[in-house]
N, C-alpha and C. Protein backbone atom coordinates (compact mmCIF):
# COMPACT_ATOMS: atom_id res chain seq x y z
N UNK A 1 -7.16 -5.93 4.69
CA UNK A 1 -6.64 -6.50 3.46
C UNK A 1 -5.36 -7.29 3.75
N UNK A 2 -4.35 -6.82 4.65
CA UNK A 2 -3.19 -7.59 4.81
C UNK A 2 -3.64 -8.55 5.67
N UNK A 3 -4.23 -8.62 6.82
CA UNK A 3 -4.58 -9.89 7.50
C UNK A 3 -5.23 -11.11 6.93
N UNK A 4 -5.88 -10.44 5.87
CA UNK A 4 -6.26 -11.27 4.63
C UNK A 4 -5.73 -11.75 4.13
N UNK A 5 -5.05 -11.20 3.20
CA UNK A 5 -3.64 -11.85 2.22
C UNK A 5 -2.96 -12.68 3.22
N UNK A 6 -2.37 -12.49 4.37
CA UNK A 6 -1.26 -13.50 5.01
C UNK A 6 -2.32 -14.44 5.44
N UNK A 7 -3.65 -14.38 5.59
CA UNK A 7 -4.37 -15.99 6.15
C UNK A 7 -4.62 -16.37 4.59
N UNK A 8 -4.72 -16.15 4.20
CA UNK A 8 -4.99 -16.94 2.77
C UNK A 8 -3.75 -17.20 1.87
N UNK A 9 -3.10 -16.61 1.94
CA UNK A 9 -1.53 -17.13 0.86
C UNK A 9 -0.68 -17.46 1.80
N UNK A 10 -1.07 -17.74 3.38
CA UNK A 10 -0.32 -18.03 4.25
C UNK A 10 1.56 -17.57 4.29
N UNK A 11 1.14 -16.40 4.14
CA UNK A 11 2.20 -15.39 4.36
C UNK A 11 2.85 -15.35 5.52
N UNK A 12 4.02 -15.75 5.41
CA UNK A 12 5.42 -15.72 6.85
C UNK A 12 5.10 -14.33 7.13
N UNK A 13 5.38 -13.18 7.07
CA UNK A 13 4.81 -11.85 7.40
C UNK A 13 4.28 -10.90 6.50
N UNK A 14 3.75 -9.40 6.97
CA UNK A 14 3.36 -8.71 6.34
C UNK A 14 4.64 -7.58 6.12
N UNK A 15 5.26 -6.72 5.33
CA UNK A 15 5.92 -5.57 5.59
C UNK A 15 5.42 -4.88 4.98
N UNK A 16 4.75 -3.85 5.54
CA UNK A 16 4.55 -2.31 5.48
C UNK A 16 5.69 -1.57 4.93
N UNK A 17 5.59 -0.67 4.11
CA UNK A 17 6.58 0.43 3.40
C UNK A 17 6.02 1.18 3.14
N UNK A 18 6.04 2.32 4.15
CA UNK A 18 5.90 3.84 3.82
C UNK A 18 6.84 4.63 2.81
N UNK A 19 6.18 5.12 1.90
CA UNK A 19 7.12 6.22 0.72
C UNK A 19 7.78 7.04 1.13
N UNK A 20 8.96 7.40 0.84
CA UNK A 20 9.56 8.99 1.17
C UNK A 20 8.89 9.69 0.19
N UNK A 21 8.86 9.60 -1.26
CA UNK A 21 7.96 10.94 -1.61
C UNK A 21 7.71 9.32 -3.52
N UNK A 22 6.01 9.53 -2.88
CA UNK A 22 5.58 8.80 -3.99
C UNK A 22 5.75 9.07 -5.40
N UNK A 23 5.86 8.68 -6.15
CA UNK A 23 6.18 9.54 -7.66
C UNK A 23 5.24 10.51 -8.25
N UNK A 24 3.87 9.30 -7.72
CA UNK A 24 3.09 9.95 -8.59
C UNK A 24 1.71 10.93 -7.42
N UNK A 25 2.70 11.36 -6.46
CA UNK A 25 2.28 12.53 -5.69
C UNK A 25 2.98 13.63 -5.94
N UNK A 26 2.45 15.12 -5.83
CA UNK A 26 3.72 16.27 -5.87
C UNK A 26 3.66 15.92 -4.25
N UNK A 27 4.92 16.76 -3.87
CA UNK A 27 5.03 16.92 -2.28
C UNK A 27 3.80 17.21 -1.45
N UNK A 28 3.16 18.12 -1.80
CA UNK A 28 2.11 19.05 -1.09
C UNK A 28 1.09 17.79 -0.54
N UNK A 29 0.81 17.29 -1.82
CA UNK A 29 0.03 16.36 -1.51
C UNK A 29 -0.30 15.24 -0.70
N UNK A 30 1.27 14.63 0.07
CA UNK A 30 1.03 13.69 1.06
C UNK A 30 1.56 14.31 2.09
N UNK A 31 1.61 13.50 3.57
CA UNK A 31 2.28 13.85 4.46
C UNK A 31 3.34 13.62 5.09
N UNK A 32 4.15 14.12 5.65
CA UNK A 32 5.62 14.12 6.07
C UNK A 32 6.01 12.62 6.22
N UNK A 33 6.74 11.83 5.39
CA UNK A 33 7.13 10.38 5.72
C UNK A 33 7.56 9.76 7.16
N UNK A 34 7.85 10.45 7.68
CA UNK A 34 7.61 10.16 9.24
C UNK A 34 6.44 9.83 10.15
N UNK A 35 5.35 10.80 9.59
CA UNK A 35 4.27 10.86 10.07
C UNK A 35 3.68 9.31 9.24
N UNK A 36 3.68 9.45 8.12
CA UNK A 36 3.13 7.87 7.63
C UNK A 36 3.69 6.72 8.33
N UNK A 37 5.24 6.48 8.44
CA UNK A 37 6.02 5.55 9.08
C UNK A 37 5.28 5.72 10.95
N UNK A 38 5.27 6.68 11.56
CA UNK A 38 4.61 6.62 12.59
C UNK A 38 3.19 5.98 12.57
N UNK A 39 2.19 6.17 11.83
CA UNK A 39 0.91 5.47 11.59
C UNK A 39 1.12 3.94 11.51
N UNK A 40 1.73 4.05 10.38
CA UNK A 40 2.07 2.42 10.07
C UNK A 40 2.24 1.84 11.37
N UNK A 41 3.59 2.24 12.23
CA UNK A 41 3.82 1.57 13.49
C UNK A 41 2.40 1.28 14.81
N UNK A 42 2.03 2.05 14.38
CA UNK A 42 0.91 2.19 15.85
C UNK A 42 -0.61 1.31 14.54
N UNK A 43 -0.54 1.37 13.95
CA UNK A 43 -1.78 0.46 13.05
C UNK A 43 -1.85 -0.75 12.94
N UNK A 44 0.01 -1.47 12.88
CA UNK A 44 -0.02 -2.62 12.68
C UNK A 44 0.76 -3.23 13.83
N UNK A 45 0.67 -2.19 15.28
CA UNK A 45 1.76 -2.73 16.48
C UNK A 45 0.74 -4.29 17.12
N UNK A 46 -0.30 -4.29 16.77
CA UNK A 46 -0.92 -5.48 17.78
C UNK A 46 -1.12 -6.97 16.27
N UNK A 47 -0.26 -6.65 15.90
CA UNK A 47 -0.44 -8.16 14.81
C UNK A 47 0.98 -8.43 14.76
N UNK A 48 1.74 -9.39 15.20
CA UNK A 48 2.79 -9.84 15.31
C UNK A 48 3.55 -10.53 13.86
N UNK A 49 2.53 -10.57 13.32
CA UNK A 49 3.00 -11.22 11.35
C UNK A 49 3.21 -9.81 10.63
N UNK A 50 2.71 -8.57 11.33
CA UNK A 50 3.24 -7.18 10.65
C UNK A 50 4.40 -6.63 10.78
N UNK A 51 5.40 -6.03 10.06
CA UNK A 51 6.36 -5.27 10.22
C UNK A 51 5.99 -4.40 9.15
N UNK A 52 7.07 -2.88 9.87
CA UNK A 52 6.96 -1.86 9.17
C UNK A 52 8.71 -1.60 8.84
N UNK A 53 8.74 -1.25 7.61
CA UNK A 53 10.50 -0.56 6.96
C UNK A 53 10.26 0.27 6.72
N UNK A 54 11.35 1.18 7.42
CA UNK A 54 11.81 2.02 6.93
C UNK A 54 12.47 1.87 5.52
N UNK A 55 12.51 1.43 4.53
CA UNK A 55 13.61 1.38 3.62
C UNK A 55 13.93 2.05 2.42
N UNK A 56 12.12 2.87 2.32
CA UNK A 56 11.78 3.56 1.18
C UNK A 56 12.32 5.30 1.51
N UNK A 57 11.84 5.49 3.12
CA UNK A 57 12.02 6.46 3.86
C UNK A 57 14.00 6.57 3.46
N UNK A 58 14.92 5.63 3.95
CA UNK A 58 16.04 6.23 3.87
C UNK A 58 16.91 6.07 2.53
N UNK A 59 16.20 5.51 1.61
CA UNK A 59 16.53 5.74 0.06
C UNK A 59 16.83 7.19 -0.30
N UNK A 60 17.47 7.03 -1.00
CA UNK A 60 17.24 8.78 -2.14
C UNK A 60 16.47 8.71 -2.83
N UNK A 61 15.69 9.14 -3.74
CA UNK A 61 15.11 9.36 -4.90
C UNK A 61 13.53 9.23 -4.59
N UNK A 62 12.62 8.80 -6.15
CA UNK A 62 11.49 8.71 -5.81
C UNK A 62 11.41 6.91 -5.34
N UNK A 63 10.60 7.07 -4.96
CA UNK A 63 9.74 5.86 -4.21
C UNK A 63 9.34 4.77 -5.07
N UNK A 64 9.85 3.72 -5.80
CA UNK A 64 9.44 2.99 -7.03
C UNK A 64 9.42 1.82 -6.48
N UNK A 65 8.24 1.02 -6.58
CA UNK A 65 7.68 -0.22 -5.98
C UNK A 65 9.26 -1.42 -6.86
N UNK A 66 9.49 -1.06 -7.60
CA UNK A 66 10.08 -1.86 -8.50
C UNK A 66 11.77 -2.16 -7.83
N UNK A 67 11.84 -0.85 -7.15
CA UNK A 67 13.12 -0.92 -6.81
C UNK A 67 13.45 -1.10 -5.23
N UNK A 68 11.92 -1.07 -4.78
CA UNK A 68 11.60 -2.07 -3.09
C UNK A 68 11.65 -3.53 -2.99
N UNK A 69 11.26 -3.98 -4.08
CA UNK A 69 10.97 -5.56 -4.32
C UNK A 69 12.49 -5.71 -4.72
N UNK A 70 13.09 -5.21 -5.40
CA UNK A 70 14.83 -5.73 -5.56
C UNK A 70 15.65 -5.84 -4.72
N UNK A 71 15.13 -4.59 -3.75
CA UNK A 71 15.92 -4.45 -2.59
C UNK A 71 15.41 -5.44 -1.65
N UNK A 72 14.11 -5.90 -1.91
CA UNK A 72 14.17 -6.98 -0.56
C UNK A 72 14.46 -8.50 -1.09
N UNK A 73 14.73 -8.83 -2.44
CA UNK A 73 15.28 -9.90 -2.97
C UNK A 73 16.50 -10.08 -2.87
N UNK A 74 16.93 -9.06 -2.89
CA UNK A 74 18.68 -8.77 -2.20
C UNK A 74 18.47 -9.48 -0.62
N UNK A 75 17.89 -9.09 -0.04
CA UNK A 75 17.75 -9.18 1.44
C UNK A 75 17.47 -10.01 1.73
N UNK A 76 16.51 -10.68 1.31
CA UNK A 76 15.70 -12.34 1.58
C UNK A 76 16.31 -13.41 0.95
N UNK A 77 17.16 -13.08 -0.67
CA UNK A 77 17.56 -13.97 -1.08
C UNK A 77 16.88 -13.94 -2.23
N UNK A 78 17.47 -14.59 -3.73
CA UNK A 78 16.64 -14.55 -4.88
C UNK A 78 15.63 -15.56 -4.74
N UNK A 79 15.93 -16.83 -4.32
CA UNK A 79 14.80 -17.49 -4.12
C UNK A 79 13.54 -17.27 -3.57
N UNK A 80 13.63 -16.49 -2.62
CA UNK A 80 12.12 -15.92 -1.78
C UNK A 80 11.49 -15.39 -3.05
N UNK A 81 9.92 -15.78 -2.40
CA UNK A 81 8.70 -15.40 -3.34
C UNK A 81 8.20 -14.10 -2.28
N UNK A 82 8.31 -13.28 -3.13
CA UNK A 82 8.03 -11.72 -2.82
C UNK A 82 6.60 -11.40 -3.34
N UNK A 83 5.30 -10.85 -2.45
CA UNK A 83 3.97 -11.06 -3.14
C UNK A 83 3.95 -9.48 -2.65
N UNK A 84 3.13 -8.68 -3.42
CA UNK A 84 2.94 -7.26 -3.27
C UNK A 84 1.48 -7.24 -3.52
N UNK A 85 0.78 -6.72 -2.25
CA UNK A 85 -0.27 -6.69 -2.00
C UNK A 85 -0.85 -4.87 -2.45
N UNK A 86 -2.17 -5.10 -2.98
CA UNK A 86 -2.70 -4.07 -3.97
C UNK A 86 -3.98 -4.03 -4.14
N UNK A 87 -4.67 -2.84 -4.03
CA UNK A 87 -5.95 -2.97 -4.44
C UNK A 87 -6.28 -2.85 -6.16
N UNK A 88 -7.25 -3.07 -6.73
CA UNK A 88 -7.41 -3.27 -7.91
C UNK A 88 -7.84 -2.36 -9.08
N UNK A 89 -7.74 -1.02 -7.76
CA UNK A 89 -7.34 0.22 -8.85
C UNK A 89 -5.80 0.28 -9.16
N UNK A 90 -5.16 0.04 -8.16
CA UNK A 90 -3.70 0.44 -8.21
C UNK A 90 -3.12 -0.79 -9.32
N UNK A 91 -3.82 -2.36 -9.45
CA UNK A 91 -3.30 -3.00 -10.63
C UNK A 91 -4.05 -3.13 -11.87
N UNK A 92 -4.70 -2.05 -12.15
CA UNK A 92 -5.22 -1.76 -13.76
C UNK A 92 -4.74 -0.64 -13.91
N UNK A 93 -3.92 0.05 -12.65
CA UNK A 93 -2.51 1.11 -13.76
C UNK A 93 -1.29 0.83 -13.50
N UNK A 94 -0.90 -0.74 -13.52
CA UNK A 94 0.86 -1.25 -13.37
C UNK A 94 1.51 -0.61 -14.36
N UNK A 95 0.67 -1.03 -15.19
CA UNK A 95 1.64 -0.77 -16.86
C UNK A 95 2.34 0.81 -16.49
N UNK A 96 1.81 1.50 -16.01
CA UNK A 96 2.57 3.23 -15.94
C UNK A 96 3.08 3.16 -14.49
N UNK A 97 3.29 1.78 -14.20
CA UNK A 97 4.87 2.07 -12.50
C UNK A 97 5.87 1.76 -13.12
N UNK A 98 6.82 2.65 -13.03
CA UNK A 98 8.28 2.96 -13.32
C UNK A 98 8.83 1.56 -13.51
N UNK A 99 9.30 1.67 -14.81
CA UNK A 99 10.09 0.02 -14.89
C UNK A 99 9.26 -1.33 -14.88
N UNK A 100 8.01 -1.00 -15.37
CA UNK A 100 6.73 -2.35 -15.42
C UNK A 100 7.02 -3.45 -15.85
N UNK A 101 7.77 -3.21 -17.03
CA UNK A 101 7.99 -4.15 -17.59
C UNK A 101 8.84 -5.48 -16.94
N UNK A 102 9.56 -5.28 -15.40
CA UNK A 102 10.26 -6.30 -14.97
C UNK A 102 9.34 -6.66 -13.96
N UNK A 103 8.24 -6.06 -13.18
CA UNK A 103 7.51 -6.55 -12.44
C UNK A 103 7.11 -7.81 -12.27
N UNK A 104 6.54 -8.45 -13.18
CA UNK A 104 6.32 -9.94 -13.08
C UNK A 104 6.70 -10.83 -13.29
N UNK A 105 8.24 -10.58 -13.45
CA UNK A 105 9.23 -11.26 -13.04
C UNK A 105 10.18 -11.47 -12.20
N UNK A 106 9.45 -10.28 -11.08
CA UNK A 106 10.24 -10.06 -9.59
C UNK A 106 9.29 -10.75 -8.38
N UNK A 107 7.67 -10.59 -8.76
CA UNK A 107 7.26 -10.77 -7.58
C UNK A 107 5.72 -11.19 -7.96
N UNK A 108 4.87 -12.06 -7.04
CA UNK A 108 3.62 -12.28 -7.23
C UNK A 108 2.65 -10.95 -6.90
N UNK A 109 1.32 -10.59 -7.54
CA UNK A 109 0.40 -9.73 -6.86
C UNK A 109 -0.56 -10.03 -6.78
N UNK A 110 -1.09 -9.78 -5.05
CA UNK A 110 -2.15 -10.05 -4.55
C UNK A 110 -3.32 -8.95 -4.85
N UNK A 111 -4.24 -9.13 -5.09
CA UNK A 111 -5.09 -7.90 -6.19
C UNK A 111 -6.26 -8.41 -5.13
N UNK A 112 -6.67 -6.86 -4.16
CA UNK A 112 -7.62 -6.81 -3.29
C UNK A 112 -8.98 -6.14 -4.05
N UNK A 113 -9.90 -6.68 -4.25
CA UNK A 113 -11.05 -6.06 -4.47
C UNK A 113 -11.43 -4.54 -4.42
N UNK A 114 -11.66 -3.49 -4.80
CA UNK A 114 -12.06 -1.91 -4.29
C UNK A 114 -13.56 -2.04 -5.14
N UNK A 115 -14.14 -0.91 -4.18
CA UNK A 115 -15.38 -0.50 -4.46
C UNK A 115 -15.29 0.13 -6.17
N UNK A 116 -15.83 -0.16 -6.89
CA UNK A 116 -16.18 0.76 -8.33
C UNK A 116 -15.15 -0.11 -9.30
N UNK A 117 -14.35 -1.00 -8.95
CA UNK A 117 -13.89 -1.83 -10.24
C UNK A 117 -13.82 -2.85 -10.13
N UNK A 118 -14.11 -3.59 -11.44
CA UNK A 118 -14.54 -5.19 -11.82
C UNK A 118 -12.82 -5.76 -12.17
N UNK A 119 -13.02 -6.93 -10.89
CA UNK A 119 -11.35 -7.68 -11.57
C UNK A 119 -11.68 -8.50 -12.53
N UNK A 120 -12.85 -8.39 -13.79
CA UNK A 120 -12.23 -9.21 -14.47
C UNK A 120 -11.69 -7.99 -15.53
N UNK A 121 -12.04 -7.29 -15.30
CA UNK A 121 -11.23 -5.83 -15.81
C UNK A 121 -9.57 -6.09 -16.25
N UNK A 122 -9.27 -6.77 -15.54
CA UNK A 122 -7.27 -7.01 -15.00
C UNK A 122 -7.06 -8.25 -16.15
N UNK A 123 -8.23 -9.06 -16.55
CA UNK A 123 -7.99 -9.93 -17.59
C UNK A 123 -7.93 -9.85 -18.83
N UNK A 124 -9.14 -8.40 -19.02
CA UNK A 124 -9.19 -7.86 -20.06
C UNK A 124 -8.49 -6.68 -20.77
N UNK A 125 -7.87 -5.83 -19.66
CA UNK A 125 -6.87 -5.18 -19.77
C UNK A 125 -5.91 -5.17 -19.53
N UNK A 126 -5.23 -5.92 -19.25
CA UNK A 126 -3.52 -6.01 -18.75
C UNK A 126 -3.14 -7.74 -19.63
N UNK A 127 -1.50 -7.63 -20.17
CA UNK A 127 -1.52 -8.15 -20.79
C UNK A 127 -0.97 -9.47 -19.90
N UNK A 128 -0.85 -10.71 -20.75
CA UNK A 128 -1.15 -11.94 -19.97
C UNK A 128 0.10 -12.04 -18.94
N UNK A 129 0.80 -11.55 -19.54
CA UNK A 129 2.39 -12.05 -18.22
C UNK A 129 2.18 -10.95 -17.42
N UNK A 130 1.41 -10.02 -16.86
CA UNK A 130 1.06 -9.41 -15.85
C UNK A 130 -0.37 -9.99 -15.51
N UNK A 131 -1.13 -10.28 -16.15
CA UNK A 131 -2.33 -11.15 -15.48
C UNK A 131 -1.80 -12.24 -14.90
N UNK A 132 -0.89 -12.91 -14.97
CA UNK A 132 -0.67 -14.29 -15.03
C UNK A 132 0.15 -14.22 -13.40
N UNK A 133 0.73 -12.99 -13.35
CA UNK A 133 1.42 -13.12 -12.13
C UNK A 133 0.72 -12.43 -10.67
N UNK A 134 -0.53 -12.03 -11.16
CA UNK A 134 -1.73 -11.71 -10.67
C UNK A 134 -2.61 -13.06 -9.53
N UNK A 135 -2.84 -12.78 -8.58
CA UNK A 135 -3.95 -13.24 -7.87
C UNK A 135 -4.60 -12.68 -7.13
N UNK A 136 -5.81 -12.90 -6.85
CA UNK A 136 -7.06 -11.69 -6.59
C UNK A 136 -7.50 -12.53 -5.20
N UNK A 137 -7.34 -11.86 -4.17
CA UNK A 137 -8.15 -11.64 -2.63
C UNK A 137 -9.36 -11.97 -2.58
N UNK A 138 -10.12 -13.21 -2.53
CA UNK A 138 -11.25 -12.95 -2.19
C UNK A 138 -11.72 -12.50 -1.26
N UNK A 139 -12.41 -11.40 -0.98
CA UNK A 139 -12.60 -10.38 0.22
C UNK A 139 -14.04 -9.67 -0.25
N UNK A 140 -14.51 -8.88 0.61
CA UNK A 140 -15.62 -8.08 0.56
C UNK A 140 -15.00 -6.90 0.20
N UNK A 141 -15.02 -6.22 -0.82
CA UNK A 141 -14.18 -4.90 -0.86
C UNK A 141 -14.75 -3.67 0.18
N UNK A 142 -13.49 -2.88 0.83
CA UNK A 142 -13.51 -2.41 1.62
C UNK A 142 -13.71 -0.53 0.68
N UNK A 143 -14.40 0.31 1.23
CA UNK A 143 -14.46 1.54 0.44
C UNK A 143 -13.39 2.13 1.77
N UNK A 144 -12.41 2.13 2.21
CA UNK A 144 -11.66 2.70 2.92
C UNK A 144 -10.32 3.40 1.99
N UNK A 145 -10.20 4.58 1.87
CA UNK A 145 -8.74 5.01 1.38
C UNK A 145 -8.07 5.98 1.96
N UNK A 146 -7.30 6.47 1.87
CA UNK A 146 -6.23 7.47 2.58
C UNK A 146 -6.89 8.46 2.00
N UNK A 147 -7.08 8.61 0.90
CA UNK A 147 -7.79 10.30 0.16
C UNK A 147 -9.36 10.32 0.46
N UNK A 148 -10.35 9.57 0.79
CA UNK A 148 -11.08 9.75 2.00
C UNK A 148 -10.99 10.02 3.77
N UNK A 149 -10.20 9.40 3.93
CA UNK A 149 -9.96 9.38 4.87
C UNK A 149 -9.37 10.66 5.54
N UNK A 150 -8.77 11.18 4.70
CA UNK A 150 -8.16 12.71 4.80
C UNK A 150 -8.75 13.94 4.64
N UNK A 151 -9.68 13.69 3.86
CA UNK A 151 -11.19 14.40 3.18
C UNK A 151 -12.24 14.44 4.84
N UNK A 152 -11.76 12.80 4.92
CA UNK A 152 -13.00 12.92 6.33
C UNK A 152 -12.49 14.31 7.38
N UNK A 153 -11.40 14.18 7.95
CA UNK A 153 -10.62 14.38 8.74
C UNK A 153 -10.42 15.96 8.60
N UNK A 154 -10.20 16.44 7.28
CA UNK A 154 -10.25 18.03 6.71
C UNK A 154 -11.74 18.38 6.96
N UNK A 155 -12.61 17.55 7.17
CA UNK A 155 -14.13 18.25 6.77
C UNK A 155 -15.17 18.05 8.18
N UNK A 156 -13.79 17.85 9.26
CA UNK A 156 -14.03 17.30 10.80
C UNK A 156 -15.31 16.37 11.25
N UNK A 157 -15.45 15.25 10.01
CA UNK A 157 -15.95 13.93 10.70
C UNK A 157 -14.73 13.20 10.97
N UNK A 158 -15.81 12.11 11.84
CA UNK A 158 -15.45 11.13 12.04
C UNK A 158 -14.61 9.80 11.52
N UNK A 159 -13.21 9.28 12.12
CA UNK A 159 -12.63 8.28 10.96
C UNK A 159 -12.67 6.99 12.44
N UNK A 160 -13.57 7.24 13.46
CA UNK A 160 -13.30 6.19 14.40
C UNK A 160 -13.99 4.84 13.82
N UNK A 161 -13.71 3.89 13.95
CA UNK A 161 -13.47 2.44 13.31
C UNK A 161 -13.11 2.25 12.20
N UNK A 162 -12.64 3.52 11.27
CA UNK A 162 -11.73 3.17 9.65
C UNK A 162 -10.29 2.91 10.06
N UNK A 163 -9.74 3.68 11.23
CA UNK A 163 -8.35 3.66 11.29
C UNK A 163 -8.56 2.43 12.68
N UNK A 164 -7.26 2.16 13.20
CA UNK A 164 -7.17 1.71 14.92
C UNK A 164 -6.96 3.38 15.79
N UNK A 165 -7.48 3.00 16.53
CA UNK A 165 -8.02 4.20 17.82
C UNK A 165 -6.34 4.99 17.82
N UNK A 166 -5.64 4.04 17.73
CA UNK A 166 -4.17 4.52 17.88
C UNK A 166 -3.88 5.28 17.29
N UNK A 167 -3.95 4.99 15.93
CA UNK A 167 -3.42 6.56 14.26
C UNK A 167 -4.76 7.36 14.75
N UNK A 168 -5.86 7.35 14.89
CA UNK A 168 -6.85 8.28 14.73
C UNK A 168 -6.39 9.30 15.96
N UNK A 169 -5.74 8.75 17.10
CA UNK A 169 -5.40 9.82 18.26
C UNK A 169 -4.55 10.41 17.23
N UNK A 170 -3.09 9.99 17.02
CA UNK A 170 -2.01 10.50 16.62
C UNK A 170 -2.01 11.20 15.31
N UNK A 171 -2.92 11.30 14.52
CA UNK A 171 -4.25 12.54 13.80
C UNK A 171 -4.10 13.59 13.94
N UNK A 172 -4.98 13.38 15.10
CA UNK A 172 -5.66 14.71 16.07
C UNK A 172 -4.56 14.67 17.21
N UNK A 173 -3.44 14.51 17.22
CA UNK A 173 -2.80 15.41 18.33
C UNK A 173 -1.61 15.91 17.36
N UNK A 174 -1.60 15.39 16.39
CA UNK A 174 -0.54 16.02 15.10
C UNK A 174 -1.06 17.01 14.30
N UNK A 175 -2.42 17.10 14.10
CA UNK A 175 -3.21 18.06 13.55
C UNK A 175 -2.83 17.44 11.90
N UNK A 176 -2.86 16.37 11.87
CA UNK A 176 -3.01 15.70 10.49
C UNK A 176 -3.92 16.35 9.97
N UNK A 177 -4.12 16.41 8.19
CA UNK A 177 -5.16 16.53 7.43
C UNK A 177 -6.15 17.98 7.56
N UNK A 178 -6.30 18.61 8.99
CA UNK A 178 -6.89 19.72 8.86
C UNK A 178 -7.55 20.66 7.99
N UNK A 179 -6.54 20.40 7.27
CA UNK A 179 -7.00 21.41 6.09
C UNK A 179 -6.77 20.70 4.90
N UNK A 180 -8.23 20.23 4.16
CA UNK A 180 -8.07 19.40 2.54
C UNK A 180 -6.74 19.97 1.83
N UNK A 181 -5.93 19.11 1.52
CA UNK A 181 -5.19 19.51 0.35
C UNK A 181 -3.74 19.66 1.51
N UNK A 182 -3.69 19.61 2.61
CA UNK A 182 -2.43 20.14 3.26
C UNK A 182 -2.26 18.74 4.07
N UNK A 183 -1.34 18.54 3.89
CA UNK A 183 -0.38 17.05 5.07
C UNK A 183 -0.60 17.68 6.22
């Protein structure tokens, strides 16, 4: 999906941001932000348009997309066009991310296809100044997610060609996921 988005909106780079603790996870539920920030690094080390921040990791609080995009408008400058890449479950529930209402006036979103929902869904449900700041990936949607993927991994199949060979070692020598329901 990101190699996507940057060949098609011809994106100067990608940045990766791992959560320190997502909002709308309890703790239990994900895994140690290190361990994500470690994945990230070894997933996206052979594409040179990828970077990974730390920036969410050494924040306080919860993890709010709203207050990553400010912080990197600070950083880049107000002028930079900031695009936040998303699959199209995650943008037919914007309206309930913390502080929605300034979203589409901070940053463009790239809206990736997922298995089981229709984007014209995003036209019909979301209202126009969040549709409007909306653009949709043309892509083959991918059925790949982290809560499968973790499911796979707890139920000891196979995740070789979902992840790079790299996170799938560092998995299984971390004893990631083992057990459904445990980081």
């Amino acid at each position: 999906m990101a190699e996507e988005a940057a060949r098609r909106f011809a994106l100067d780079k990608v940045l990766f941001v791992p959560a320190a603790q997502p909002p709308h996870k309890p703790d239990y539920a994900v895994s140690d932000p290190e361990h994500r920030y470690a994945m990230a690094l070894l997933g996206t080390a052979s594409n040179p348009m990828f970077e990974v921040s730390r920036m969410e990791i050494e924040r306080d609080g919860p993890s709010y997309s709203v207050d990553t995009i400010r912080a990197l408008k600070g950083s880049y400058g107000s002028t930079a066009e900031i695009y936040f890449i998303l699959g199209a479950d995650e943008a037919l529930d914007i309206l309930g991310w913390h502080e929605a209402e300034s979203l589409p006036g901070l940053a463009r979103f790239i809206v990736a296809p997922r298995p089981g929902f229709d984007l014209s869904d995003l036209k019909v449900k979301l209202p126009e100044r969040f549709y409007a700041a909306m653009d949709v990936l043309p892509m083959t949607p991918l059925d790949i997610s982290a809560t499968n993927l973790r499911a796979r991994v707890a139920s000891g199949k196979s995740i070789t060609y979902l992840v790079p060979d790299s996170v799938e070692a560092y998995i299984r020598k971390q004893g990631l996921y083992a057990k459904e329901g445990r980081p």
